[in-house]
Structures are given as structure tokens and as C-alpha cells.
N, C-alpha and C. Protein backbone atom coordinates (compact mmCIF):
# COMPACT_ATOMS: atom_id res chain seq x y z
N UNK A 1 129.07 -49.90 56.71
CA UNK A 1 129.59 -50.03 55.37
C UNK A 1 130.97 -49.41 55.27
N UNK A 2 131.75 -49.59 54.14
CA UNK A 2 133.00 -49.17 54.04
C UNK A 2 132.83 -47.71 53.59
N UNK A 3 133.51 -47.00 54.23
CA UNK A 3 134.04 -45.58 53.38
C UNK A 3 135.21 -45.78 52.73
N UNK A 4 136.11 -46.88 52.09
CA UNK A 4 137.01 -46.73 51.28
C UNK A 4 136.60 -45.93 50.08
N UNK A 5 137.26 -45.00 49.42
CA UNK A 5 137.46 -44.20 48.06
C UNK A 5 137.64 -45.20 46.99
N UNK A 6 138.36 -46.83 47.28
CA UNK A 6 138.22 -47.76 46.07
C UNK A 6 136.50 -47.70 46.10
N UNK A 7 135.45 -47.78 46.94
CA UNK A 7 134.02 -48.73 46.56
C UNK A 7 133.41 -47.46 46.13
N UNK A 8 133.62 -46.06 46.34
CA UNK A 8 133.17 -45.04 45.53
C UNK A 8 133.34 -44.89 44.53
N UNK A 9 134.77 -44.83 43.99
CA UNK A 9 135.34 -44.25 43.01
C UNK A 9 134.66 -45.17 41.44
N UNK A 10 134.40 -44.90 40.59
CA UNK A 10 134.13 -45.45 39.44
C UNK A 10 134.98 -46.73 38.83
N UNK A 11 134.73 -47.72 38.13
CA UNK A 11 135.50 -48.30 37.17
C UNK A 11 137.06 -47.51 36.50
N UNK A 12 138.14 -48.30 36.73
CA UNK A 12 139.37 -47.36 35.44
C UNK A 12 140.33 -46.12 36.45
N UNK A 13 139.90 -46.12 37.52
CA UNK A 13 140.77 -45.15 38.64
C UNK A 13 139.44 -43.59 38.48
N UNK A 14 138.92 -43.38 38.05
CA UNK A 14 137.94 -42.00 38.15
C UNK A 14 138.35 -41.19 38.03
N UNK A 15 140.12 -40.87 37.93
CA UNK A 15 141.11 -39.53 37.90
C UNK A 15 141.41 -39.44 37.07
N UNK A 16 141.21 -40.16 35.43
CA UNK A 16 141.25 -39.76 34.27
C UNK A 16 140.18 -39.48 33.72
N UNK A 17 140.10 -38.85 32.73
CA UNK A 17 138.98 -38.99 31.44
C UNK A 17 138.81 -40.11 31.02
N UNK A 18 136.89 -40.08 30.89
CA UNK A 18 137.03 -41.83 30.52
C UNK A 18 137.02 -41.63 29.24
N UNK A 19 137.59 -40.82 28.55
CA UNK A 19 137.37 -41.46 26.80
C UNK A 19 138.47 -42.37 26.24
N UNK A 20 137.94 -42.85 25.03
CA UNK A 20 138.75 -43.66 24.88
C UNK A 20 139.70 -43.66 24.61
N UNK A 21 141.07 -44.17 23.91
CA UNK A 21 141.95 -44.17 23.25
C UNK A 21 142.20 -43.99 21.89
N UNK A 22 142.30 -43.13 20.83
CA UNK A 22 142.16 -43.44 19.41
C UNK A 22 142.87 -44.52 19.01
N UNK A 23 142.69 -45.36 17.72
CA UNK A 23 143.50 -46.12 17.19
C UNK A 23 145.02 -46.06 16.85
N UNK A 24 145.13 -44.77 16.09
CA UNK A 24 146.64 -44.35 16.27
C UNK A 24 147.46 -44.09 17.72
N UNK A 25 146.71 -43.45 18.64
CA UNK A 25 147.36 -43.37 19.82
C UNK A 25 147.82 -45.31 20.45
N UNK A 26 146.54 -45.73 19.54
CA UNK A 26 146.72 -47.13 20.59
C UNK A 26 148.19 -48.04 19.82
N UNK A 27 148.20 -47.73 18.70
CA UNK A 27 149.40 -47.96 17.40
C UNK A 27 150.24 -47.49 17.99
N UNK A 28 151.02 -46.53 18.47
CA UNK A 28 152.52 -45.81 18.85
C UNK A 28 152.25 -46.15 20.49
N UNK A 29 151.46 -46.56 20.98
CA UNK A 29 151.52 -47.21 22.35
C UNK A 29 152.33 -48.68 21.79
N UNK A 30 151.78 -49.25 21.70
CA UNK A 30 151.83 -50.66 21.13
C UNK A 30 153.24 -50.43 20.43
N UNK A 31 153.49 -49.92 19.36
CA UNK A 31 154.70 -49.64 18.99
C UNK A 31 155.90 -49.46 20.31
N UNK A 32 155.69 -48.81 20.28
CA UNK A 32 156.47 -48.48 21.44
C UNK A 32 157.08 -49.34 22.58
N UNK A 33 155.70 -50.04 23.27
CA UNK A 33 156.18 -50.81 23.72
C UNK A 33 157.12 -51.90 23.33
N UNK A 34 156.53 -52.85 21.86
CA UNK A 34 157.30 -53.39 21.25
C UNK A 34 158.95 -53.15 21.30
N UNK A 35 159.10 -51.71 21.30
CA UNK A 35 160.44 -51.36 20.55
C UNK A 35 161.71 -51.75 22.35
N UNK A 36 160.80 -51.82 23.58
CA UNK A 36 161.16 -52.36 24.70
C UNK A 36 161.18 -53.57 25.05
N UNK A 37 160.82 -54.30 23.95
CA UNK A 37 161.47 -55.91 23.94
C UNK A 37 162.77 -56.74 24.00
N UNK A 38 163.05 -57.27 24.97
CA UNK A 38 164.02 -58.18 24.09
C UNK A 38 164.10 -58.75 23.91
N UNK A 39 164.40 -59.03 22.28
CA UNK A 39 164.21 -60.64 21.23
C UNK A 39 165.91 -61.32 21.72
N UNK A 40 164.95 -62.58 21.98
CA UNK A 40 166.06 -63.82 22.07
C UNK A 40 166.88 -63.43 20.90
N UNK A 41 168.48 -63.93 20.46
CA UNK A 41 169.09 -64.20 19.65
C UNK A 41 168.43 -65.57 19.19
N UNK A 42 169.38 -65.77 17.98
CA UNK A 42 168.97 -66.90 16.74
C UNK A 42 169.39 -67.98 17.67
N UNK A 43 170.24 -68.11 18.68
CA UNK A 43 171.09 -69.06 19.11
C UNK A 43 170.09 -69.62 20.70
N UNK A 44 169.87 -68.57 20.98
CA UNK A 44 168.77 -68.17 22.59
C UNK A 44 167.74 -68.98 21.76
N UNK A 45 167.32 -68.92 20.51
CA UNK A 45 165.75 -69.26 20.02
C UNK A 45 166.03 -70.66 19.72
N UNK A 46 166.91 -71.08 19.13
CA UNK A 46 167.46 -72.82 18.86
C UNK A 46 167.53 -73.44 20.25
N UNK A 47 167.79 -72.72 21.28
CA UNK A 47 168.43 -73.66 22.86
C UNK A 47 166.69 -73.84 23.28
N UNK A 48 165.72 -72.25 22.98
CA UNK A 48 164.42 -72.60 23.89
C UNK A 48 163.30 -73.72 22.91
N UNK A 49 163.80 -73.78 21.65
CA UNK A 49 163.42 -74.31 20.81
C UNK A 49 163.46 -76.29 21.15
N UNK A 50 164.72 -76.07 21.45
CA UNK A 50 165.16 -77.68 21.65
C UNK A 50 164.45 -78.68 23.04
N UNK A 51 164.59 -77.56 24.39
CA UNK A 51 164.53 -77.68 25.33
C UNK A 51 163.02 -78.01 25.41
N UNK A 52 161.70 -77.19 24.57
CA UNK A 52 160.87 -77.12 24.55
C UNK A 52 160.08 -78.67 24.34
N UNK A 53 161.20 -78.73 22.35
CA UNK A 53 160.58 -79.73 22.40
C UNK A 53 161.01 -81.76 22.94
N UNK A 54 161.81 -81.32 23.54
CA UNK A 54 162.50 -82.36 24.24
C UNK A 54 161.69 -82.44 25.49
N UNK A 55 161.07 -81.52 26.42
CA UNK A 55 160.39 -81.72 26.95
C UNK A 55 158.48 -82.20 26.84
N UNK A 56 158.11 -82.11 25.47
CA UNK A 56 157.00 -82.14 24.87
C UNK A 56 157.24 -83.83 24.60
N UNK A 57 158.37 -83.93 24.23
CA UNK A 57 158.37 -85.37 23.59
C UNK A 57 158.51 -86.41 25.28
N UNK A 58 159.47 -85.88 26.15
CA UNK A 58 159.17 -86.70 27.59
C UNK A 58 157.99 -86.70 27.85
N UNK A 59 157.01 -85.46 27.97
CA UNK A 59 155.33 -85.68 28.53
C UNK A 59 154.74 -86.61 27.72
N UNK A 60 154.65 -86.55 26.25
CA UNK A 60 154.02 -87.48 25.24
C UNK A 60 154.58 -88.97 26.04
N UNK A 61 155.89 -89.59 25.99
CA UNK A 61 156.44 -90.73 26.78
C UNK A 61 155.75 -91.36 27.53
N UNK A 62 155.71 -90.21 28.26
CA UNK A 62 155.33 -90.30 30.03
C UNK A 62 153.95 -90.81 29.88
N UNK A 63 153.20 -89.99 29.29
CA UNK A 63 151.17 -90.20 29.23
C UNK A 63 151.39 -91.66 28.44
N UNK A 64 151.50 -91.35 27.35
CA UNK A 64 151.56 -93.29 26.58
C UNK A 64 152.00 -94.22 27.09
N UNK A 65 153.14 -94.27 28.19
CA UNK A 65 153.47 -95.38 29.13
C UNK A 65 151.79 -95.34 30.31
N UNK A 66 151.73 -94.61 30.83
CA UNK A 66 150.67 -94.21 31.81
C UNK A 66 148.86 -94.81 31.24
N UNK A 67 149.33 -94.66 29.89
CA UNK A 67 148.05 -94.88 28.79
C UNK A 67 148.41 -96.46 28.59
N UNK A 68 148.87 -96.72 28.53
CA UNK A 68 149.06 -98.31 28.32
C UNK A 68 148.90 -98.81 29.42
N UNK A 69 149.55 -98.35 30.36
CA UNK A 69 149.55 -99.16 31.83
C UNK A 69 148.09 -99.31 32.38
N UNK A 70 147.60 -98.24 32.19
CA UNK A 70 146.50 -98.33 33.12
C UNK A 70 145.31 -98.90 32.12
N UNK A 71 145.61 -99.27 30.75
CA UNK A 71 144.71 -99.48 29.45
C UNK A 71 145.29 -101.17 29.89
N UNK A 72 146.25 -101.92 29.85
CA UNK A 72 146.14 -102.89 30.38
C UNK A 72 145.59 -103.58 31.47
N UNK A 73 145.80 -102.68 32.92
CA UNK A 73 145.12 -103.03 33.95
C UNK A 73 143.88 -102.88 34.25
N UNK A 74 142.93 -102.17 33.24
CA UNK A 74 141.62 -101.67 33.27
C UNK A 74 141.46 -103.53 32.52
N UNK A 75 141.93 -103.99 31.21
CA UNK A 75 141.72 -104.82 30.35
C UNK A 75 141.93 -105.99 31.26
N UNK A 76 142.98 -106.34 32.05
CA UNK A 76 142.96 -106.97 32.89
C UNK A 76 141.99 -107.40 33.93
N UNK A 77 141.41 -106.40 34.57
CA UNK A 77 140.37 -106.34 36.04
C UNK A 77 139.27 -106.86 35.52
N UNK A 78 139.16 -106.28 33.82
CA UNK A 78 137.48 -106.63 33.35
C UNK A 78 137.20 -107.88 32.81
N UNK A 79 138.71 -108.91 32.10
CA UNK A 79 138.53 -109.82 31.10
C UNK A 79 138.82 -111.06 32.51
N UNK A 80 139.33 -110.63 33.83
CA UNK A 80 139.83 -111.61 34.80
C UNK A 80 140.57 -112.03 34.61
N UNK A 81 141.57 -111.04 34.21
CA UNK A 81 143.34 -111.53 34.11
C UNK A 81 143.97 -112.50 32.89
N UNK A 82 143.04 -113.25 32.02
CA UNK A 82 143.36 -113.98 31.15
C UNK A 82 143.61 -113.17 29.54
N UNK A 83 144.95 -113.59 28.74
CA UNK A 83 145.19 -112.67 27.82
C UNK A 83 144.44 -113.53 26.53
């Protein structure tokens, strides 16, 4: 069997206290982190905005050509080619 210290050691690392976190502590964590963000500009948010949905509208394209094509050739194989 293994003697590694990971398959002993408890859940969470075992070198802390397992209690929990209070709510406020978990609030100024969370805060905090937040405050280490960085928000796109208004201008950064319009370019990922556009790009996004310009690419949403090619996939939609793409599947409805793909959806027709293969919705014809299914209609095709089954009716024996006659429209």
C-alpha cells in the first residue's frame, strides 16, 4: 500500500482547523477579492459584446443550413427523390 501523507491526511489539507468560515469573514473574502478584478471598459464591453454576438448569429447560420440540408436529404432518401 502507499505511505503517501496525501492518502492519510484528512479531506481540506489536515493543517488547518476544520471549522468553518463565518459569513462575514466569507463577505470581506469575497469582497476583496472582487476589489482584484478587472472590469472591461464600456468600449472593451461593446467590442466583446459584438464579437460575441456575431459569432452566435454564424453558429445559428451554420446549424439551419446543416438543418435544412440534411432535413432535405433525410426527405429525399424516404419519399425516393420525388418533390
Amino acid at each position: 500500500m502507499s505511505e503517501s501523507s496525501a492518502v492519510r491526511e484528512p479531506r481540506g489539507g489536515g493543517n488547518k482547523d476544520n471549522e468553518r468560515t463565518s459569513p462575514a469573514t466569507f463577505y470581506r473574502q469575497v469582497v476583496a477579492e472582487l476589489r482584484k478584478v478587472v472590469w472591461p471598459t464600456q468600449e472593451q464591453l461593446i467590442t466583446y459584446f459584438i464579437v460575441v454576438m456575431v459569432f452566435v448569429v454564424a453558429m445559428m447560420a451554420l446549424v439551419s443550413a446543416l438543418d435544412l440540408a440534411f432535413g432535405r436529404m433525410v426527405f429525399a432518401l424516404f419519399t425516393g427523390g420525388s418533390n
